[in-house]
PDB file of N, CA and C in Angstrom:
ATOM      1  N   UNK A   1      78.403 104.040 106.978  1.00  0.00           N
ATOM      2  CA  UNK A   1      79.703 103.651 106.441  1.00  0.00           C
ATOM      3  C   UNK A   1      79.772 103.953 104.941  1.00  0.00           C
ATOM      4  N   UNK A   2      78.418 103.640 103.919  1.00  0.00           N
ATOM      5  CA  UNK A   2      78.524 104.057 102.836  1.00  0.00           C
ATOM      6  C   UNK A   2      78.435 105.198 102.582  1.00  0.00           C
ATOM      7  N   UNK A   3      78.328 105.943 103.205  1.00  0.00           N
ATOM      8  CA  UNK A   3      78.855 107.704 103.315  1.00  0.00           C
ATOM      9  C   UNK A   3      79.977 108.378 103.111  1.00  0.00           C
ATOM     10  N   UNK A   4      80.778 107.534 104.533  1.00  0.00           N
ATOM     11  CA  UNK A   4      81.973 108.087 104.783  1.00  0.00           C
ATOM     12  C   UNK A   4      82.505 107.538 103.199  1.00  0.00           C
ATOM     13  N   UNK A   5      82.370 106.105 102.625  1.00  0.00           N
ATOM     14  CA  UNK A   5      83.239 105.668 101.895  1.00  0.00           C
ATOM     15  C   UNK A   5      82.809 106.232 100.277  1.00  0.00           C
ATOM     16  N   UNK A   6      81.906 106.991  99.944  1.00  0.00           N
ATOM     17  CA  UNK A   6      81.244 107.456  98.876  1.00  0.00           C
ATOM     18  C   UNK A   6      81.684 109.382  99.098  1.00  0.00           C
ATOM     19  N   UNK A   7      81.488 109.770 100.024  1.00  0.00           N
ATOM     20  CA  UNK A   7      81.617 111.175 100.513  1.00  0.00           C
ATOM     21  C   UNK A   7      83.156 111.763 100.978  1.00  0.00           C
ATOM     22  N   UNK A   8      83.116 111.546 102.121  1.00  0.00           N
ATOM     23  CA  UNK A   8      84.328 111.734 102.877  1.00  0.00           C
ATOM     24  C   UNK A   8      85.834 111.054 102.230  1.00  0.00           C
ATOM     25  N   UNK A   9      85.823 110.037 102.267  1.00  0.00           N
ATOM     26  CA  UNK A   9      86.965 109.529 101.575  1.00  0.00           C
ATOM     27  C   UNK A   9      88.034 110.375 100.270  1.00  0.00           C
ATOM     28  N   UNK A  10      86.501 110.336  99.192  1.00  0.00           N
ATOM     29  CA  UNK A  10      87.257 110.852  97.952  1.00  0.00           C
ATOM     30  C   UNK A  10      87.915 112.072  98.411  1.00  0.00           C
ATOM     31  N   UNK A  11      86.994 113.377  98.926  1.00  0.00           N
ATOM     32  CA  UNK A  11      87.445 114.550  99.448  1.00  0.00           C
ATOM     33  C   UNK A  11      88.945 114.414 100.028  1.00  0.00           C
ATOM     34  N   UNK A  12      89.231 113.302 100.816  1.00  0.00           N
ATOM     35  CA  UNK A  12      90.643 112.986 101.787  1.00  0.00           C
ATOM     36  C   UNK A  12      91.107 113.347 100.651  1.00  0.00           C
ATOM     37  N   UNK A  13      90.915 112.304 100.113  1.00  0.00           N
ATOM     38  CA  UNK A  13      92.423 111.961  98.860  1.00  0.00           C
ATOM     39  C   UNK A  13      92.103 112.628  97.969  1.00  0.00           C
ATOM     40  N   UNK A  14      91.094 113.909  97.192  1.00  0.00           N
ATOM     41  CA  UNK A  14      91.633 114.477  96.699  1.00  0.00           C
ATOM     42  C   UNK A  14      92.516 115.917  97.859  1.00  0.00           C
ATOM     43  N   UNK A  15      92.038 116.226  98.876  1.00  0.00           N
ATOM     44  CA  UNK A  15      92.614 117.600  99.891  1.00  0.00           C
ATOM     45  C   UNK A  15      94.590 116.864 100.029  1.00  0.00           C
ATOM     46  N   UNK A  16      94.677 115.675 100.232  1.00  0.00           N
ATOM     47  CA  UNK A  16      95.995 115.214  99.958  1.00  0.00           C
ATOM     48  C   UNK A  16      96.828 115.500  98.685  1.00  0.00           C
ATOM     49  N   UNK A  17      96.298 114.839  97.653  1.00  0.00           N
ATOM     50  CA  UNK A  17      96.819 115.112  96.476  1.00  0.00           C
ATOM     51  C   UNK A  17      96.943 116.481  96.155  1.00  0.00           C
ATOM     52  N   UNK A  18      96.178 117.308  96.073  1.00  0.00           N
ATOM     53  CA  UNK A  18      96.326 118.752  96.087  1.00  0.00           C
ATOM     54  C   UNK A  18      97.547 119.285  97.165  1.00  0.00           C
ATOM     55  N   UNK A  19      97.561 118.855  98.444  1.00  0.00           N
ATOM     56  CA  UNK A  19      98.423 119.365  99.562  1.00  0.00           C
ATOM     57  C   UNK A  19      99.700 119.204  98.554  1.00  0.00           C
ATOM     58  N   UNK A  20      99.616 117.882  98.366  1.00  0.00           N
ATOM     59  CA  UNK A  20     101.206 117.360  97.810  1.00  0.00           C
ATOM     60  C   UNK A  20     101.469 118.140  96.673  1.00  0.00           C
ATOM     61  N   UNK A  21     100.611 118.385  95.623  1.00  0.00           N
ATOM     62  CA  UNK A  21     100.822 118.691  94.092  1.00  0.00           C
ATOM     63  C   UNK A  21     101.586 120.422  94.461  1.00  0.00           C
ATOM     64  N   UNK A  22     100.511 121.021  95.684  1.00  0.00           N
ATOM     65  CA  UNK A  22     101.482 122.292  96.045  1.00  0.00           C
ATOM     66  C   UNK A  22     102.442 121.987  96.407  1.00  0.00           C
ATOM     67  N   UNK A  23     102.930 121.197  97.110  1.00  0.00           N
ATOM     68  CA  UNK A  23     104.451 121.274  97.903  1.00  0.00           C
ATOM     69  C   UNK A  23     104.991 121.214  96.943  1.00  0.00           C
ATOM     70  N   UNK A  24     105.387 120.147  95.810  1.00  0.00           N
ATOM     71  CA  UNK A  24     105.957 119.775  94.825  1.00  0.00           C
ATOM     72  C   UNK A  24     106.165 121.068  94.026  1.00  0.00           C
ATOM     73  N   UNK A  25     104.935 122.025  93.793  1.00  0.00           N
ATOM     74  CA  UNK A  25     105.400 122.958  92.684  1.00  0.00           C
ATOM     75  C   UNK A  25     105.886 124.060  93.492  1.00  0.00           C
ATOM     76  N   UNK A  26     105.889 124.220  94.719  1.00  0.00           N
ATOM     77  CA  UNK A  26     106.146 125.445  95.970  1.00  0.00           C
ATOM     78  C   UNK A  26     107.828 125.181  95.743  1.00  0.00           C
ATOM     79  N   UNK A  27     108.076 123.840  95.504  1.00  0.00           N
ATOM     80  CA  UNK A  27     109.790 123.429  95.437  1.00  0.00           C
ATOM     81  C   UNK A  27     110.574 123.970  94.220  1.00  0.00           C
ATOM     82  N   UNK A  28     110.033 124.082  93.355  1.00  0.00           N
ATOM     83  CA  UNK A  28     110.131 124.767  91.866  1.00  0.00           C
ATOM     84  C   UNK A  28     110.540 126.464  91.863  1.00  0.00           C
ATOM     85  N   UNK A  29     109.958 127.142  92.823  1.00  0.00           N
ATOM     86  CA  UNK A  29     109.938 128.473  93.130  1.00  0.00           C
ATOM     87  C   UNK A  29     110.436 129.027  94.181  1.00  0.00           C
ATOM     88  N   UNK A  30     111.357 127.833  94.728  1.00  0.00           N
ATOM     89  CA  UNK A  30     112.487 128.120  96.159  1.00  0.00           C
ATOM     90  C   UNK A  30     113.561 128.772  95.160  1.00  0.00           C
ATOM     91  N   UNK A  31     114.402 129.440  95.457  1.00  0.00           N
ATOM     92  CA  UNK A  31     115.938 129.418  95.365  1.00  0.00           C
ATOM     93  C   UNK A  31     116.525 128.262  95.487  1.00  0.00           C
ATOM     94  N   UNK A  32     117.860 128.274  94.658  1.00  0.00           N
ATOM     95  CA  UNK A  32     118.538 127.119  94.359  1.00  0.00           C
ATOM     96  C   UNK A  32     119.300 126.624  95.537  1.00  0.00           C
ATOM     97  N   UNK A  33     119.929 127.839  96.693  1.00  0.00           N
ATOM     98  CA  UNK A  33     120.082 127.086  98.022  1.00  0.00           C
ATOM     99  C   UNK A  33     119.662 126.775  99.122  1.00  0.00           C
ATOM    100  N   UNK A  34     118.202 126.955  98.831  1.00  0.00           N
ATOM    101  CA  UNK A  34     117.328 126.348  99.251  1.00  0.00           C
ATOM    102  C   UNK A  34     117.038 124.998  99.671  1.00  0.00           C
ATOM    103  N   UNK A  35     117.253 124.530  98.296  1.00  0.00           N
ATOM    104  CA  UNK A  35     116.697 123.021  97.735  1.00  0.00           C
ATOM    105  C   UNK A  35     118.347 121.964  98.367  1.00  0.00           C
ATOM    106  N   UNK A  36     119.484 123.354  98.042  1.00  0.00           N
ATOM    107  CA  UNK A  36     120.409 121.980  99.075  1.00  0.00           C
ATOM    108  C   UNK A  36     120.284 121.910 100.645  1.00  0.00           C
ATOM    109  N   UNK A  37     120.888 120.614 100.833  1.00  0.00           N
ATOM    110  CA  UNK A  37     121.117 120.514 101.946  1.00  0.00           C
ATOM    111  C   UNK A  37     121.735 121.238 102.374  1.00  0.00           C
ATOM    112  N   UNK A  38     121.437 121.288 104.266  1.00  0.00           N
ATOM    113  CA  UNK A  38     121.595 122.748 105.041  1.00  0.00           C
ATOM    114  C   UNK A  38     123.438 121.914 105.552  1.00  0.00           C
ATOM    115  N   UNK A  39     123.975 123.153 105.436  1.00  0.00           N
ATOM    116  CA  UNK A  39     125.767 123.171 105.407  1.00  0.00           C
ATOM    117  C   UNK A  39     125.736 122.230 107.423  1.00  0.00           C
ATOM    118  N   UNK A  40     126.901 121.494 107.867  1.00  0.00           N
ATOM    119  CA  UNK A  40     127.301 121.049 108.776  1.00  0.00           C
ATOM    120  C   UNK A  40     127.795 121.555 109.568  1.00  0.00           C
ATOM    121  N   UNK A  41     129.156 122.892 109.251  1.00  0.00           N
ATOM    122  CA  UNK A  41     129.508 123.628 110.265  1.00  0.00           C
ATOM    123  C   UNK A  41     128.856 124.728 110.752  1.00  0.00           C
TER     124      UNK A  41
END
């Protein structure tokens, strides 16, 4: 258990934080109608 929680863990949450930090800057480098919402009709 003091493995997973010394080893494995941190790795999670940093492979998360990284996932997220790309999405976030991947949003930056869309096109602007992109980022709106998709039209109704």
């Amino acid at each position: 258990m003091s493995f997973f929680r010394t080893t494995i863990l941190p790795m999670l949450i940093g492979i998360i934080f990284v996932i997220a930090l790309f999405v976030v800057t991947a949003r930056l480098w869309l096109p602007g109608d992109m980022l709106a919402p998709a039209p109704i009709s």
